[in-house]
PDB file of N, CA and C in Angstrom:
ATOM      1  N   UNK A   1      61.708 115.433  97.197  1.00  0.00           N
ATOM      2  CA  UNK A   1      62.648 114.725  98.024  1.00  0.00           C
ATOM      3  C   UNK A   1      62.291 113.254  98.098  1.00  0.00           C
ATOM      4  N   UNK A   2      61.132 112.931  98.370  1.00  0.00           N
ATOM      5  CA  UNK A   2      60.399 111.751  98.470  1.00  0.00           C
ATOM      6  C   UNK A   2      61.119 110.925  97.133  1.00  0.00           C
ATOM      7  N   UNK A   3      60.895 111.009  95.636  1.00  0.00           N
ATOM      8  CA  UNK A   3      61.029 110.407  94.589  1.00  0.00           C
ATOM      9  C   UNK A   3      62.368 110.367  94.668  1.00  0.00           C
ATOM     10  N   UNK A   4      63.404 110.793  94.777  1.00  0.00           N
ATOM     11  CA  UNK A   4      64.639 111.117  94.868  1.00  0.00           C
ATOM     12  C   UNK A   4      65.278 110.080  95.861  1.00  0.00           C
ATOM     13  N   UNK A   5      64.701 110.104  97.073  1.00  0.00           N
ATOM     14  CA  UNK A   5      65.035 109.353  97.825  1.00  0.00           C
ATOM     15  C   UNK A   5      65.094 108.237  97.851  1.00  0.00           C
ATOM     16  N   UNK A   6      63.495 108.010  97.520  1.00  0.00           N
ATOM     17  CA  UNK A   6      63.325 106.299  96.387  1.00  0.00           C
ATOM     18  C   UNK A   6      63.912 105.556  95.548  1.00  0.00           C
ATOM     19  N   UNK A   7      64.353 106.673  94.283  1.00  0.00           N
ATOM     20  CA  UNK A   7      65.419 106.643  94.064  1.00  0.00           C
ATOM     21  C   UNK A   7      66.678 106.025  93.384  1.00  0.00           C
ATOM     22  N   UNK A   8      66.936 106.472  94.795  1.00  0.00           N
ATOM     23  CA  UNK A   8      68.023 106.996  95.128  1.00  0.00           C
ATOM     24  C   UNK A   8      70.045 107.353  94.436  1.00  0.00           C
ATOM     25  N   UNK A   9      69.026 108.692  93.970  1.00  0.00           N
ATOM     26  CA  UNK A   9      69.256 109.472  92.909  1.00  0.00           C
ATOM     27  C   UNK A   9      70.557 110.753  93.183  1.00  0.00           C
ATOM     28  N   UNK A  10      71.662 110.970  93.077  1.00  0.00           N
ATOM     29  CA  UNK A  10      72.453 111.568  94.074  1.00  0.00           C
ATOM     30  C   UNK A  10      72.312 112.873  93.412  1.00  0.00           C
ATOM     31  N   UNK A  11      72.283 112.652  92.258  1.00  0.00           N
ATOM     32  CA  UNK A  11      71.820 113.915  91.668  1.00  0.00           C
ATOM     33  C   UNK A  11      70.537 114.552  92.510  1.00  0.00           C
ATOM     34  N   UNK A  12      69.418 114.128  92.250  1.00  0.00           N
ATOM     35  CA  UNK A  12      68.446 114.760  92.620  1.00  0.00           C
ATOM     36  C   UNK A  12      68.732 114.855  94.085  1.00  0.00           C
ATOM     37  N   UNK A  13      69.204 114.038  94.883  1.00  0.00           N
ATOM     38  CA  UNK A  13      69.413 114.687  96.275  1.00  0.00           C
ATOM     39  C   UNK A  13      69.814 115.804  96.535  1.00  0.00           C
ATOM     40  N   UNK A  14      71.384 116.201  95.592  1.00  0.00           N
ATOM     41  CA  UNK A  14      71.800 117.195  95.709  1.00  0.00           C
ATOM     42  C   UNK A  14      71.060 118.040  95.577  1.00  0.00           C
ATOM     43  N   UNK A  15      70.361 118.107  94.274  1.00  0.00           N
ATOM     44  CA  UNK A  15      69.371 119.487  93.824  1.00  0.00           C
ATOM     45  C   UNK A  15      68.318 119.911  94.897  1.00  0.00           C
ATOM     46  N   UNK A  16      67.965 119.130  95.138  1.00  0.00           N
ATOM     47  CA  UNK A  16      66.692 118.954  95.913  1.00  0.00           C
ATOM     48  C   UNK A  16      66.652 119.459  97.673  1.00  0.00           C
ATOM     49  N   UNK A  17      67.875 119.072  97.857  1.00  0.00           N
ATOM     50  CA  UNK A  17      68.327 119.045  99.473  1.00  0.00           C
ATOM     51  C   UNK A  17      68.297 120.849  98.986  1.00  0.00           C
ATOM     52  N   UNK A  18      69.470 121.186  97.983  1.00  0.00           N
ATOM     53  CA  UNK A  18      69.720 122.451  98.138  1.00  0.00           C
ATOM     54  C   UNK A  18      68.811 123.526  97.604  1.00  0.00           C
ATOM     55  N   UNK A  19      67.354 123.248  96.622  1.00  0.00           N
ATOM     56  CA  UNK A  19      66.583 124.041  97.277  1.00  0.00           C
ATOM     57  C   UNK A  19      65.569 123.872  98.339  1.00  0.00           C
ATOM     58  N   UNK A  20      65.505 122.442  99.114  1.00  0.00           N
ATOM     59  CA  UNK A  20      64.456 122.352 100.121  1.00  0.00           C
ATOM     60  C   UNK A  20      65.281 123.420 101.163  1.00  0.00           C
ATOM     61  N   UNK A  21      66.639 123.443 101.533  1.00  0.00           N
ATOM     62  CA  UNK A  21      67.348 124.543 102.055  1.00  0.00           C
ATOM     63  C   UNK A  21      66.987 125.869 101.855  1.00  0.00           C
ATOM     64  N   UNK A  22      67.309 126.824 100.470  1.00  0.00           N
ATOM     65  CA  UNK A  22      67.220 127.465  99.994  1.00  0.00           C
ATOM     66  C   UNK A  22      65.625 127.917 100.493  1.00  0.00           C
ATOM     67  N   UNK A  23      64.245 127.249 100.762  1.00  0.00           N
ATOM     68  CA  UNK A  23      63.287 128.016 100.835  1.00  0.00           C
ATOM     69  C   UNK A  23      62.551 127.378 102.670  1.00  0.00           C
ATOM     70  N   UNK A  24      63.882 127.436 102.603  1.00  0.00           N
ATOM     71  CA  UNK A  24      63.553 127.383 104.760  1.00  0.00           C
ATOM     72  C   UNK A  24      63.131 126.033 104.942  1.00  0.00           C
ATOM     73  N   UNK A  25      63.475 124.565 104.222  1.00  0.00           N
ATOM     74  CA  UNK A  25      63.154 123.624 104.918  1.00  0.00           C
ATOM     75  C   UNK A  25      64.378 123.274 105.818  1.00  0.00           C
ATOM     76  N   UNK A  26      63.698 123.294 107.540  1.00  0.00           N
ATOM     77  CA  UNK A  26      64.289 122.769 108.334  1.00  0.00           C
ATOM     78  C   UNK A  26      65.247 121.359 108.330  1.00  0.00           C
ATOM     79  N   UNK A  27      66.140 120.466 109.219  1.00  0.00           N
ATOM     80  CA  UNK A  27      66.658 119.815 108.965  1.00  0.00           C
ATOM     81  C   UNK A  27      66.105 118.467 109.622  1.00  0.00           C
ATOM     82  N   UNK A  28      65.010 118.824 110.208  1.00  0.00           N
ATOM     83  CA  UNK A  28      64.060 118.039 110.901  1.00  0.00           C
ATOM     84  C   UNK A  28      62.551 117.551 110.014  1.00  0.00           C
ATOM     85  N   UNK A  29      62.645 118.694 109.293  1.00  0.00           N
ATOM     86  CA  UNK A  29      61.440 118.957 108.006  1.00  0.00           C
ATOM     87  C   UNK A  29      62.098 117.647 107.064  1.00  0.00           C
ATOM     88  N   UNK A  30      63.507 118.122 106.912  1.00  0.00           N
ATOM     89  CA  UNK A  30      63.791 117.039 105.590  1.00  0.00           C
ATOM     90  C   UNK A  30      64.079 115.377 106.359  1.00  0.00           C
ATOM     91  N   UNK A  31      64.141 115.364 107.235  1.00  0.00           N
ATOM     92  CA  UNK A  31      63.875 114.063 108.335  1.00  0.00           C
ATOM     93  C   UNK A  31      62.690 113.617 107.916  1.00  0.00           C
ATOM     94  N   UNK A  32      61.951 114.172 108.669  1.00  0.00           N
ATOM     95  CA  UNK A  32      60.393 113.644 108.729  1.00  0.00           C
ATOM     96  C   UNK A  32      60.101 113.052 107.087  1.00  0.00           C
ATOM     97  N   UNK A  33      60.624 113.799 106.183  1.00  0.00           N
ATOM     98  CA  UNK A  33      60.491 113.397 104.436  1.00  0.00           C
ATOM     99  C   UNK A  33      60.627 112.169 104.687  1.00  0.00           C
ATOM    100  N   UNK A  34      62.073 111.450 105.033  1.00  0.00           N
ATOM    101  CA  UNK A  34      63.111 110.460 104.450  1.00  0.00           C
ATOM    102  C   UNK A  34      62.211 109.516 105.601  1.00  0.00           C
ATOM    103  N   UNK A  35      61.465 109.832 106.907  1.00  0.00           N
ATOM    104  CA  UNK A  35      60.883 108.628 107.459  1.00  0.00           C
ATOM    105  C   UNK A  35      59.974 108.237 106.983  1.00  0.00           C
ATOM    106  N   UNK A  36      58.950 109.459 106.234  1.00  0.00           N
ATOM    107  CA  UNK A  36      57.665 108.852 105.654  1.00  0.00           C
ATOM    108  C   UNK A  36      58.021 107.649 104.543  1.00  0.00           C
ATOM    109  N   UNK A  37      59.159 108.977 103.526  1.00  0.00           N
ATOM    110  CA  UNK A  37      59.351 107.587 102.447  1.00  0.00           C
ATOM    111  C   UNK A  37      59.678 106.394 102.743  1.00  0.00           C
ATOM    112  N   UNK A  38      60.530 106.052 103.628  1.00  0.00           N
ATOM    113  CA  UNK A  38      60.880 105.050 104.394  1.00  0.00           C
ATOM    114  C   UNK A  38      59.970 104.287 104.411  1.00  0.00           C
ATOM    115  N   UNK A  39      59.061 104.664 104.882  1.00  0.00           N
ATOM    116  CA  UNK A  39      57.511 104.092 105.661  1.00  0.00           C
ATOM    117  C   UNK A  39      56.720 103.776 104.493  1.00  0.00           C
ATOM    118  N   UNK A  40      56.352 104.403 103.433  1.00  0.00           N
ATOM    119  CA  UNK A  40      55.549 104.095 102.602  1.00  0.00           C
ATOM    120  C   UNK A  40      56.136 103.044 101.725  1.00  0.00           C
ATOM    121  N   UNK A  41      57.945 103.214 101.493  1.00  0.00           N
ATOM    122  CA  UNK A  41      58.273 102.188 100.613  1.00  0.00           C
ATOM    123  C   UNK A  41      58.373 100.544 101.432  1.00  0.00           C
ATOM    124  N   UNK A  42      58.534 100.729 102.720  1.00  0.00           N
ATOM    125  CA  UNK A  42      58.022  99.381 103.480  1.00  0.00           C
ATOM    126  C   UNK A  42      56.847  99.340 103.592  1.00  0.00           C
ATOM    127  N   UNK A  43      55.690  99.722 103.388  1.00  0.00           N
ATOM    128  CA  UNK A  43      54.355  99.278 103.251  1.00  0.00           C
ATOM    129  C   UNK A  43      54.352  98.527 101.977  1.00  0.00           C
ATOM    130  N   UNK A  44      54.926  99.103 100.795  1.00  0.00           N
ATOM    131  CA  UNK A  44      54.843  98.663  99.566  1.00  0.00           C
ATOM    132  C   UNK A  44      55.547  96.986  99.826  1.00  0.00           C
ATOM    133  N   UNK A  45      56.690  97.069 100.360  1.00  0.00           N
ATOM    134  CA  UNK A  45      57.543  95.461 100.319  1.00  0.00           C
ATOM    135  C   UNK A  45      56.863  95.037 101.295  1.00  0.00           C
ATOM    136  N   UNK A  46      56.218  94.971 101.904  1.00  0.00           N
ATOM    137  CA  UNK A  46      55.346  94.246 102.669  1.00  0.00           C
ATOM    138  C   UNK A  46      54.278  93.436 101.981  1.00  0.00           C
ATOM    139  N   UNK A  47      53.907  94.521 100.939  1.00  0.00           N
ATOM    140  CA  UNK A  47      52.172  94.016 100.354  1.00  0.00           C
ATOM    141  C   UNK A  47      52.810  93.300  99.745  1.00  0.00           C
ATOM    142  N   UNK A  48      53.974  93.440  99.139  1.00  0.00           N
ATOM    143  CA  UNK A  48      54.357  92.555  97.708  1.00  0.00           C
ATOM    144  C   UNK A  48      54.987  90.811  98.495  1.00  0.00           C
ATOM    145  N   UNK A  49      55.304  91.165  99.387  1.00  0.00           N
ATOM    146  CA  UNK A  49      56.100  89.890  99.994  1.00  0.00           C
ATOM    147  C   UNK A  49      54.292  89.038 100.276  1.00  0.00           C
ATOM    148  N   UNK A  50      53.451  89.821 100.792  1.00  0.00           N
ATOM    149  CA  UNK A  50      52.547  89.168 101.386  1.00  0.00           C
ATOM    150  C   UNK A  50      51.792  88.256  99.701  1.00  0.00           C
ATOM    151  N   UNK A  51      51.771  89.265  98.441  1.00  0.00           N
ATOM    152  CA  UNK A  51      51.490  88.662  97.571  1.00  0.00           C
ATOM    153  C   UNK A  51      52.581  87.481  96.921  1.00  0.00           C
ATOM    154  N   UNK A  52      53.876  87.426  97.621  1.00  0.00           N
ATOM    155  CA  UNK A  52      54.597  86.662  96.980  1.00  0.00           C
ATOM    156  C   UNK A  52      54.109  85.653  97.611  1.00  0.00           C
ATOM    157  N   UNK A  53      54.133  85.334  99.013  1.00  0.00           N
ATOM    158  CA  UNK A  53      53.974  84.069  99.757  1.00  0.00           C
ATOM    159  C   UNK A  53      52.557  83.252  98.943  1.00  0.00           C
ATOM    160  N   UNK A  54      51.650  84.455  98.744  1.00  0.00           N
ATOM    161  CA  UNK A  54      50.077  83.906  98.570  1.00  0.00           C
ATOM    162  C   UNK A  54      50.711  83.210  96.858  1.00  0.00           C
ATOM    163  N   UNK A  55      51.307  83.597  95.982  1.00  0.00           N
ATOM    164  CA  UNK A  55      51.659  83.190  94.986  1.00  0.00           C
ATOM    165  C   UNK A  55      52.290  81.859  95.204  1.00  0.00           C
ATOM    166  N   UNK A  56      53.428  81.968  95.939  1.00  0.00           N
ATOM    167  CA  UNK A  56      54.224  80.447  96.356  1.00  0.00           C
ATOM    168  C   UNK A  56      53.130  79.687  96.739  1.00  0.00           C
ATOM    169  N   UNK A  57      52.579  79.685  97.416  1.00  0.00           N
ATOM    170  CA  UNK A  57      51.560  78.447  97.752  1.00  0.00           C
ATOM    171  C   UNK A  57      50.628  78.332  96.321  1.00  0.00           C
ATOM    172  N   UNK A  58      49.909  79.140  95.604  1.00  0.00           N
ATOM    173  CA  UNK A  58      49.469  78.860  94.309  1.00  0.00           C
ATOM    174  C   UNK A  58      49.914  77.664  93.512  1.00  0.00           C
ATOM    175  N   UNK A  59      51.641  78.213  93.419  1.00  0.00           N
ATOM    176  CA  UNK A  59      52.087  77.691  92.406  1.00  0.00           C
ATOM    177  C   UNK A  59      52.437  76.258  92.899  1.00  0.00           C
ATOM    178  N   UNK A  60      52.015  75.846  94.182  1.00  0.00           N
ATOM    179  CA  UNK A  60      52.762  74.544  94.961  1.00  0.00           C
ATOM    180  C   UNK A  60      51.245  73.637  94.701  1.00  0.00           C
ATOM    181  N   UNK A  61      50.075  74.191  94.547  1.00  0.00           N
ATOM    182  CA  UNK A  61      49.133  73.173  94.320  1.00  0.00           C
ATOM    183  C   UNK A  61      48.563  73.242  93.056  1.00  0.00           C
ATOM    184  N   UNK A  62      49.470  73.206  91.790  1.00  0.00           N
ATOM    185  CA  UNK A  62      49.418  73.144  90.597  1.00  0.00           C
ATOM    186  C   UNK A  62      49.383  71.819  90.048  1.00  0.00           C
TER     187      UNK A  62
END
């Protein structure tokens, strides 16, 4: 669900939603998925923004 979500893949949602269904994932279960990914893919744009800024100033005392 995670990769899918990332993504964001409608195919794989579909597939994915309907067997995380299919083997008893709750609808709160597939929540909690979509906040982590959420969460981990804003950790990622965070680090990268923080390396962009550190880059912009690099490239300003060239």
């Amino acid at each position: 669900m995670a990769v899918a979500l990332v993504t964001q893949c409608s195919y794989c949602l579909d597939v994915h939603t309907a067997a995380a269904r299919r083997h008893g994932v709750t609808a709160e279960e597939l929540a909690e998925a979509a906040f982590v990914t959420a969460a981990v893919r804003a950790g990622g744009t965070l680090g990268h923004a923080l390396l962009a800024d550190r880059l912009y100033e690099q490239h300003g005392h060239g």
